[in-house]
Protein backbone atom coordinates (compact mmCIF):
# COMPACT_ATOMS: atom_id res chain seq x y z
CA UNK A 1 -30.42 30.03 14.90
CA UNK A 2 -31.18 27.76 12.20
CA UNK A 3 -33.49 29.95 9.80
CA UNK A 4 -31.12 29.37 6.61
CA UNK A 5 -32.24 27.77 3.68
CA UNK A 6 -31.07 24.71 3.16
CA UNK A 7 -29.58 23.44 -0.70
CA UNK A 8 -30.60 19.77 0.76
CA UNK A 9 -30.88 17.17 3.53
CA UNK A 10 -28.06 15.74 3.08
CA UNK A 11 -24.23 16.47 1.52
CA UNK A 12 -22.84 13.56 2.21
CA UNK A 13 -24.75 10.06 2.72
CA UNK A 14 -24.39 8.39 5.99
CA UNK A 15 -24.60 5.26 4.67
CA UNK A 16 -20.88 3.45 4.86
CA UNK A 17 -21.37 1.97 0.87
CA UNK A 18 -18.73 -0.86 1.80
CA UNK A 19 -21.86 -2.39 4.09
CA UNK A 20 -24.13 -2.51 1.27
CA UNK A 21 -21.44 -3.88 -0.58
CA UNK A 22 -20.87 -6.80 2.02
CA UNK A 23 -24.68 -7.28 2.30
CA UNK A 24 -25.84 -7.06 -1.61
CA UNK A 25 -22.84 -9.14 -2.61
CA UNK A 26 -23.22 -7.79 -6.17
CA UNK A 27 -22.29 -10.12 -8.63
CA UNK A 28 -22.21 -10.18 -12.75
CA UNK A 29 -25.26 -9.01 -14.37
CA UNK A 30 -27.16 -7.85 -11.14
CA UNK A 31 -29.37 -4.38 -11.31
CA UNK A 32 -29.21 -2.67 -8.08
CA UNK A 33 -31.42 -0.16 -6.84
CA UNK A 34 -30.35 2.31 -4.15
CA UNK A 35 -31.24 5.73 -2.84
CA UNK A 36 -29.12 8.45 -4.44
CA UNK A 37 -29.43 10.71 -1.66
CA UNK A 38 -26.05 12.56 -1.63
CA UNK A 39 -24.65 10.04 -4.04
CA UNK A 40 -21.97 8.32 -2.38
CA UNK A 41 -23.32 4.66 -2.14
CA UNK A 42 -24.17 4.41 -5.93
CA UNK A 43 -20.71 6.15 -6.93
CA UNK A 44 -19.47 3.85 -4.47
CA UNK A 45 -21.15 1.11 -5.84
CA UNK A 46 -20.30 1.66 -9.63
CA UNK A 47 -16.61 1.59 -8.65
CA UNK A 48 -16.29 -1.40 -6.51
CA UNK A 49 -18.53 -3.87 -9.11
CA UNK A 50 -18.63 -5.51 -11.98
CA UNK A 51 -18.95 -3.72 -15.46
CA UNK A 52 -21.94 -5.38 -16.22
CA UNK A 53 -24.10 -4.60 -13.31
CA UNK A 54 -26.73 -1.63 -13.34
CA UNK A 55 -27.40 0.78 -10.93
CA UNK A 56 -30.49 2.62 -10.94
CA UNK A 57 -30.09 5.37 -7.90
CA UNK A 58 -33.79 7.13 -7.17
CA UNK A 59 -34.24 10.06 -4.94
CA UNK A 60 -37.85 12.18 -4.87
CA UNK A 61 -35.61 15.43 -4.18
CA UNK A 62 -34.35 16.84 -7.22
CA UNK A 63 -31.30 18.30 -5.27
CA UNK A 64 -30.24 15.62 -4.31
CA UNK A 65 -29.85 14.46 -7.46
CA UNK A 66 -28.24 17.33 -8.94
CA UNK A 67 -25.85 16.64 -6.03
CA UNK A 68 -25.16 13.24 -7.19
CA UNK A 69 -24.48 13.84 -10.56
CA UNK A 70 -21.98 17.32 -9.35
CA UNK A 71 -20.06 14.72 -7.74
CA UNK A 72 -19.97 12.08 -10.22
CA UNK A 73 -19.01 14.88 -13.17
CA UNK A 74 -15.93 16.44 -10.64
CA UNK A 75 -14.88 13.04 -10.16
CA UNK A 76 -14.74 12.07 -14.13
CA UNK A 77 -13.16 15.18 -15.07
CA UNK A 78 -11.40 16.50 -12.43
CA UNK A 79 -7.97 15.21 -10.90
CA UNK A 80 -8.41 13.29 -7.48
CA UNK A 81 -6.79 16.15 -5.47
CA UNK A 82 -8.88 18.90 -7.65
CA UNK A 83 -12.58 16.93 -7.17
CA UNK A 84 -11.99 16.98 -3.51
CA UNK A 85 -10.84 20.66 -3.00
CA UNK A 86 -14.15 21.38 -4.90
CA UNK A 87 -16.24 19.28 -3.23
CA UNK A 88 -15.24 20.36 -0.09
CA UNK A 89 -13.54 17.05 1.43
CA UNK A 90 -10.39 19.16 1.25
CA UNK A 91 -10.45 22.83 2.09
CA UNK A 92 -10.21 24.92 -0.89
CA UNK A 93 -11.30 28.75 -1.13
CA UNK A 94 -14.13 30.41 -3.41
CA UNK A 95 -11.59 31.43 -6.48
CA UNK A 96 -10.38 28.04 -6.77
CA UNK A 97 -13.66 26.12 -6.41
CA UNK A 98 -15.16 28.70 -9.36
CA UNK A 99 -11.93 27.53 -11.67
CA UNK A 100 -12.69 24.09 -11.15
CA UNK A 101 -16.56 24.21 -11.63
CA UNK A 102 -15.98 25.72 -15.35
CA UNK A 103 -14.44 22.56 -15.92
CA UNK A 104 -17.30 20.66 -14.67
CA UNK A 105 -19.88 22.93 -16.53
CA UNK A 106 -19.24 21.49 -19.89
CA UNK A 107 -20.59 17.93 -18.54
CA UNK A 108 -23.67 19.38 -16.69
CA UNK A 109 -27.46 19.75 -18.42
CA UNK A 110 -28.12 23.07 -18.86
CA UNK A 111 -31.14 23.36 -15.94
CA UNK A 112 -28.02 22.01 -13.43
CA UNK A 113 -25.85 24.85 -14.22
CA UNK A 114 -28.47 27.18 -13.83
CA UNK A 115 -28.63 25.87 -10.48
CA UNK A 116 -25.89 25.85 -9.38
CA UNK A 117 -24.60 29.18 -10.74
CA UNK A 118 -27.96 30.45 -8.05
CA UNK A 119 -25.88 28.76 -5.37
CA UNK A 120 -22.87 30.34 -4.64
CA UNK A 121 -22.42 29.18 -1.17
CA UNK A 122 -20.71 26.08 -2.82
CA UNK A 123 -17.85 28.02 -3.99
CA UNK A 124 -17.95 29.75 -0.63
CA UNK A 125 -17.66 26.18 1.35
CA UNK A 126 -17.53 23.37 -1.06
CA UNK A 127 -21.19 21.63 -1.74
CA UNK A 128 -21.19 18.39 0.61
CA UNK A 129 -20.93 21.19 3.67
CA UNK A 130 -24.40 22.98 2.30
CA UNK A 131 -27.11 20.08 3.56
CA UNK A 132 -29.31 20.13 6.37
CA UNK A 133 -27.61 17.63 8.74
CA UNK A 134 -24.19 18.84 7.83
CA UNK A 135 -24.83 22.14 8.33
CA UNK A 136 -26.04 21.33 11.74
CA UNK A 137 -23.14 19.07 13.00
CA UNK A 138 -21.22 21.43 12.35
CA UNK A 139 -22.34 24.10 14.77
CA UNK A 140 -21.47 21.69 17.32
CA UNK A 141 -18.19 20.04 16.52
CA UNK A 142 -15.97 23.00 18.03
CA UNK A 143 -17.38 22.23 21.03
CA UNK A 144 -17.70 18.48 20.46
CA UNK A 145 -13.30 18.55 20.16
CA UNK A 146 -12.91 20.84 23.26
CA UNK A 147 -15.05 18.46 25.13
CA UNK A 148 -12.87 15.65 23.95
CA UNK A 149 -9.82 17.46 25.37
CA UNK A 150 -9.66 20.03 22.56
CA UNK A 151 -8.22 19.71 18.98
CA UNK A 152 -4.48 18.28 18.94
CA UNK A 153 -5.88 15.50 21.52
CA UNK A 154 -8.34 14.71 19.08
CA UNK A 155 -5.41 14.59 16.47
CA UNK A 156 -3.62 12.14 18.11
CA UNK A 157 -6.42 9.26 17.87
CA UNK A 158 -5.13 9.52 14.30
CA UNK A 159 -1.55 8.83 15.19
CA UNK A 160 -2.45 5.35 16.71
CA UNK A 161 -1.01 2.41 14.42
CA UNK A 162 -4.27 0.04 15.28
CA UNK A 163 -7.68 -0.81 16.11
CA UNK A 164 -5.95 -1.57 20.04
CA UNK A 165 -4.14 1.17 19.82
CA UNK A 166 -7.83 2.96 18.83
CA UNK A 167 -9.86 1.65 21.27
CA UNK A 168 -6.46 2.43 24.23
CA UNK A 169 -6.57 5.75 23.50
CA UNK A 170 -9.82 6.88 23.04
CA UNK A 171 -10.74 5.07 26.74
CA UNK A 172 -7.17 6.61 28.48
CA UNK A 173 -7.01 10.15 26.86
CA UNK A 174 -10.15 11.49 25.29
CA UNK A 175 -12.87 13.26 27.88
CA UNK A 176 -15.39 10.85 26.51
CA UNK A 177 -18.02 11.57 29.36
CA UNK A 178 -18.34 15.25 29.19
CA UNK A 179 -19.71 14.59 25.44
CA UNK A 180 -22.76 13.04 27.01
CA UNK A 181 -24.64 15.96 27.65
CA UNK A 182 -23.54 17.38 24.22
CA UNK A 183 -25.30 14.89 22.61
CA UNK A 184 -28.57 14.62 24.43
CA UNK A 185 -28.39 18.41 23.42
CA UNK A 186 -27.59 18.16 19.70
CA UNK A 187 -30.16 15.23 19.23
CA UNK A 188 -32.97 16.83 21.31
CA UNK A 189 -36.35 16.77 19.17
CA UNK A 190 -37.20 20.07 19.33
CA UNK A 191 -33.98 21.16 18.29
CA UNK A 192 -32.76 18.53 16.08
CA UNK A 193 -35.96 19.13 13.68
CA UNK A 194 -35.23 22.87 13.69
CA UNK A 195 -32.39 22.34 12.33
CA UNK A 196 -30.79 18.93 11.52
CA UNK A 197 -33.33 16.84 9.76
CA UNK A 198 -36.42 17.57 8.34
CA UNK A 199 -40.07 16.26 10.41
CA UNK A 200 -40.73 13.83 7.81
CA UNK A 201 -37.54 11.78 9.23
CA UNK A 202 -38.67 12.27 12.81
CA UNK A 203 -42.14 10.46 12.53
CA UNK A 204 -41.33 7.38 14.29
CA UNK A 205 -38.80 8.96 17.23
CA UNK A 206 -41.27 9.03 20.11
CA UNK A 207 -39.72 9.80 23.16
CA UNK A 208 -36.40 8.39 21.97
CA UNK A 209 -33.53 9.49 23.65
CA UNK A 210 -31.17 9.22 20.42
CA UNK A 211 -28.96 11.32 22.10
CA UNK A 212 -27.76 8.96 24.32
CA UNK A 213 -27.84 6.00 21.76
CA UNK A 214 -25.68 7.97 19.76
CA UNK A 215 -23.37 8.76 22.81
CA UNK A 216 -23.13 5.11 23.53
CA UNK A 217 -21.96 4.32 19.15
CA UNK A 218 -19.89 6.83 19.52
CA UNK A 219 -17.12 5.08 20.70
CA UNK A 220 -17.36 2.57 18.21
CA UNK A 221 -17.41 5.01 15.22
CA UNK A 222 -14.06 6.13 16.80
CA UNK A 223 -12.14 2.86 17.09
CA UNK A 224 -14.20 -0.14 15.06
CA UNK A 225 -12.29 0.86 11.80
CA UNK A 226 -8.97 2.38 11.19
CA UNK A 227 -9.59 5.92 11.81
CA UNK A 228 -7.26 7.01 8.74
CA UNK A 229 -8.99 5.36 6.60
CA UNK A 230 -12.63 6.80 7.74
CA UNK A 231 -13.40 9.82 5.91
CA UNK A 232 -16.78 10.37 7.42
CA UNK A 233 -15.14 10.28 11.22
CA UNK A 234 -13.10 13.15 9.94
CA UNK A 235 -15.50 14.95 8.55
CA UNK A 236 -17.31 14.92 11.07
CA UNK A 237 -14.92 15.90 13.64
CA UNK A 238 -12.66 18.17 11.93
CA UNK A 239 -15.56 19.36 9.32
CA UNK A 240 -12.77 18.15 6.48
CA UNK A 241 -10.68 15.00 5.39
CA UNK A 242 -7.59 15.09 6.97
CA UNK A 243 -5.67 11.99 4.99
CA UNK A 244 -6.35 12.30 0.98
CA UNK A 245 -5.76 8.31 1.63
CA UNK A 246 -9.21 7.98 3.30
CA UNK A 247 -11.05 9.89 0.40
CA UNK A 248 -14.10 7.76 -0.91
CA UNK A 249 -12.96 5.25 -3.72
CA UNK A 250 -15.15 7.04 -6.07
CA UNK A 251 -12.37 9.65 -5.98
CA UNK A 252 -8.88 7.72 -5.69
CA UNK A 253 -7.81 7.39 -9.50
CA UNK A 254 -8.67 3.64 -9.83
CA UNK A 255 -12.23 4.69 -9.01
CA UNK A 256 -12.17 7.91 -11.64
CA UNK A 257 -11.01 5.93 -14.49
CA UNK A 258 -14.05 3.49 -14.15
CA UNK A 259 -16.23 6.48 -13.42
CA UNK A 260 -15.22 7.79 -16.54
CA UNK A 261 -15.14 4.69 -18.45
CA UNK A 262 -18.71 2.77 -17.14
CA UNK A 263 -21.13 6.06 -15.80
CA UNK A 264 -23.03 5.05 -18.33
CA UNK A 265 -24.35 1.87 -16.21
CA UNK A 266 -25.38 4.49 -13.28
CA UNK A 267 -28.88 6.14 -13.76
CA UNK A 268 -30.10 9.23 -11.52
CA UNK A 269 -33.96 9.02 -11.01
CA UNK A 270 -36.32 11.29 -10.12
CA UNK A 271 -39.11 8.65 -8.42
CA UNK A 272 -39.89 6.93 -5.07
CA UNK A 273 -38.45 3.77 -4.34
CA UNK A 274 -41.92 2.17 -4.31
CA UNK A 275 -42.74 4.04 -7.68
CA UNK A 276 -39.95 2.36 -9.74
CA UNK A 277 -40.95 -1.00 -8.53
CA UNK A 278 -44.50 -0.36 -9.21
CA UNK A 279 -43.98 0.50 -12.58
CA UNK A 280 -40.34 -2.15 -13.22
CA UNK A 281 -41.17 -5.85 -14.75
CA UNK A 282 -40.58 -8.73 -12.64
CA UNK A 283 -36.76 -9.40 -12.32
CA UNK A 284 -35.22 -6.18 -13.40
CA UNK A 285 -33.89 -5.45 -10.05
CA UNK A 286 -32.53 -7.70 -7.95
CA UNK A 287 -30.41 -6.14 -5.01
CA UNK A 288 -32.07 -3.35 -2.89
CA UNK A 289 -30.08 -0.68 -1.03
CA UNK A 290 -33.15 0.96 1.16
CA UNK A 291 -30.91 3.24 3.53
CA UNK A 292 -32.98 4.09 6.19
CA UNK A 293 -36.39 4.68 3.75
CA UNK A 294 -38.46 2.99 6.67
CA UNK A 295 -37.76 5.91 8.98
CA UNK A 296 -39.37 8.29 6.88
CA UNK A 297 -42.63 6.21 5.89
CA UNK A 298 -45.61 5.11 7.89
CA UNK A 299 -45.24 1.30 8.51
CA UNK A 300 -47.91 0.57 6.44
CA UNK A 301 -46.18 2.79 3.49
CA UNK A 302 -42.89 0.63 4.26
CA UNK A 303 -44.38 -2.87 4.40
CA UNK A 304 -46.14 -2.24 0.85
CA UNK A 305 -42.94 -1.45 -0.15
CA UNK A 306 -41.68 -4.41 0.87
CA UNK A 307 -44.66 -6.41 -0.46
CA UNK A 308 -43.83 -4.71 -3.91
CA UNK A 309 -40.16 -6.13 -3.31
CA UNK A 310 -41.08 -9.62 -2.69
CA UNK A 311 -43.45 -9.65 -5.53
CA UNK A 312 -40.72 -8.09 -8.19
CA UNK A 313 -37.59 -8.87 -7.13
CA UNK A 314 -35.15 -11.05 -9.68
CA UNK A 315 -33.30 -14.02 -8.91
CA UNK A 316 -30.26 -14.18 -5.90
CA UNK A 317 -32.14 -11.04 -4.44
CA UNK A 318 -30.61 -9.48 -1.41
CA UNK A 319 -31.35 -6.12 0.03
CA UNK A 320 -30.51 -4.07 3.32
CA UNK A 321 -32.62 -1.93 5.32
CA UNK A 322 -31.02 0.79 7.44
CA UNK A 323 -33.01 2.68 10.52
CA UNK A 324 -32.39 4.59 13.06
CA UNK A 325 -35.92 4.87 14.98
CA UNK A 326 -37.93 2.06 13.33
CA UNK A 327 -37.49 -0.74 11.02
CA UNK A 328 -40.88 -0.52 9.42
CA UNK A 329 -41.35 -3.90 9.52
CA UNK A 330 -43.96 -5.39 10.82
CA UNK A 331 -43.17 -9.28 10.99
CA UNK A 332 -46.83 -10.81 10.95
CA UNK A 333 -47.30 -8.97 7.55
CA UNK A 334 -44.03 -9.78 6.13
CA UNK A 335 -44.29 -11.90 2.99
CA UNK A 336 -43.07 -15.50 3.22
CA UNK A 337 -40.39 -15.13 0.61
CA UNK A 338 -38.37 -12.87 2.51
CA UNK A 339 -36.00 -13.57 4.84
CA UNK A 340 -34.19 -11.35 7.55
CA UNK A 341 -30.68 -11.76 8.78
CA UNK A 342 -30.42 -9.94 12.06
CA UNK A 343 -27.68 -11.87 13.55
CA UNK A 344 -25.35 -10.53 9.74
CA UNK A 345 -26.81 -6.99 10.35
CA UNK A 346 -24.54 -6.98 14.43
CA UNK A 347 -21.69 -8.56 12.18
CA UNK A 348 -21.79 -5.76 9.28
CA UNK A 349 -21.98 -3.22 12.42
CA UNK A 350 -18.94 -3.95 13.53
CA UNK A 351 -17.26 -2.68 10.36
CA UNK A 352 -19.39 -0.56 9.45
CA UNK A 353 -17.76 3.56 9.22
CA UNK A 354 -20.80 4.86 10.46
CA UNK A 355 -22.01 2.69 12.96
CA UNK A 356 -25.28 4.51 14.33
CA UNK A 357 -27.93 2.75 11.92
CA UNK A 358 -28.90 -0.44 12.45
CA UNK A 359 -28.72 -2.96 9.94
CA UNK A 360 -31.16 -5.59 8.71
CA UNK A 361 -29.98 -7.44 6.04
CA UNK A 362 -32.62 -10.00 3.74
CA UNK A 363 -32.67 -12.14 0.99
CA UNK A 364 -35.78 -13.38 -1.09
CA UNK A 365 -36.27 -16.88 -2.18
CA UNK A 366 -39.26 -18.32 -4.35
CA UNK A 367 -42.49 -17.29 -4.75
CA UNK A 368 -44.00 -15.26 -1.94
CA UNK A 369 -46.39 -18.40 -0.58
């Protein structure tokens, strides 16, 4: 069922960039470093700050980063309508999606075209469909809708006016328990490793039941923001973007013209987060976007990273850590300089598009003693 190979983990990141935002609280002259993973949350964050801040975006999979940079090249070249088509937020067909990469090929190094010309699935489906997880979900979101009460009654959460009017309907008219099952099914260990994330990211579930945590957010990723506005609740429930007005900023045409006018302040790295730092002087970052790094390292691995942190981070440091099945954190060894923020992390929840993380905001003051 799930023997085909995989482009990468991830198309699209999970992580809703407008949290980081509200957590980092970027201002003039900061350097950020953040995971590129699928490269939302650094194109995210190049459009919504200042010109003068740096973003360095690492990622250990070179995929991933050719994925990053595939999106930000369609979104500097290509009209907002056109990017999306190719990327596959909008449906598009293989002829179309071929027409509109030769525009893009120009802009690419020559090892990423190669690449990509090898891959011709992402004419076929557009590329943020072609990772891992996504490929995965979306097995299981025909069935997902007909649980709900099948696709039109899905259709009309997204003819509701307000969060009330949300939260009214999804409790009154959608067949919310029959998902239950569903997801204990989906998010089972042995099958979700098969096939939706790779055993690396699984080394801290246990005998988690992250089927049913999932099942209990999953109201909340369906009414705590305005659902026409949430691209990633479409996508995941209708494997497409339904309203071109919930497309990520990175792509509305205030967000391409600074693409195309200040990419030059976004870096794609191939290194580990704890790599960078080792090798960074003192000060050159100072706002850390970790996603959820600590579910894929050993604790010990994650609380040297955070040591590392402490010892290099710049002045007005902030950072968020995302998880799903551990923090990483162990708070006996957690240097004195930094400071968590549990109590923000429920508050950024709340607004946050994706809501299944948790989030763990921190700051770092001083010296570490």
């Amino acid at each position: 069922m799930f023997k085909r190979k995989f482009l990468y983990d991830f198309g699209v990141s999970q992580d809703d960039p407008q949290s980081e935002l509200r957590a980092l609280k970027p201002v003039p002259g900061d350097r950020i470093l953040c995971i590129a993973s699928a490269g939302e949350v650094p194109l995210e964050l190049l459009v919504n700050t200042h010109e003068s801040i740096k973003i360095d975006a690492v990622d250990i999979a070179e995929s991933q980063l050719f994925l990053s940079n595939l999106k930000l090249k369609a979104a500097a070249i290509l009209k907002t309508e056109e990017a999306a088509l190719f990327l596959g937020y909008l449906p598009s067909d293989t002829a179309n999606r071929t027409e509109l990469f030769n525009l893009i090929k120009p802009e690419l190094p020559a090892s990423e075209v190669k690449y990509w010309r090898n891959q011709k699935r992402i004419f076929e489906q557009g590329p943020i469909h072609l990772g891992r997880y996504e490929t995965y979900i979306a097995r299981f979101s025909p069935l997902g809708r007909w649980l709900l009460g099948g696709y039109h009654k899905m259709l009309g959460l997204f003819e509701t006016r307000s969060i009330e009017e949300q939260k009214a309907y999804f409790d009154q008219k959608l067949r919310t328990g029959l998902l239950k099952n569903l997801f204990k099914l989906m998010f089972h260990r042995r099958l979700y490793r098969k096939g939706g994330i790779a055993e690396q990211g699984l080394i801290h579930m246990g005998d988690q039941n992250i089927g049913l945590r999932f099942y209990a957010k999953f109201r909340g990723f369906c009414t705590n923001t305005p659902v026409r506005q949430n691209w990633m609740l479409q996508l995941v429930l209708f494997n497409r973007v339904l309203f071109e007005e919930a497309l990520p900023s990175y792509l509305t045409p205030e967000g391409r013209e600074r693409l195309q006018n200040e990419r030059d302040r976004l870096q794609f790295i191939k290194i580990s987060y704890t790599d960078i730092l080792d090798t960074a002087d003192r000060g050159r970052y100072n706002k850390f976007a970790l996603s959820n790094v600590s579910d894929w390292l050993t604790e010990e691995d994650f609380m040297t990273l955070m040591e590392v942190i402490s010892q290099k981070a710049g002045e007005d440091a902030r950072g968020l850590i995302r998880y799903i099945h551990s923090s990483g954190i162990v708070p006996a060894q957690l240097p004195g300089n930094i400071q968590l923020n549990y109590a923000s992390g429920e508050r950024l929840l709340e607004q946050d598009r994706f809501p299944f993380y948790n989030l763990v905001p921190f700051t770092i003051t001083g010296d570490e003693n």
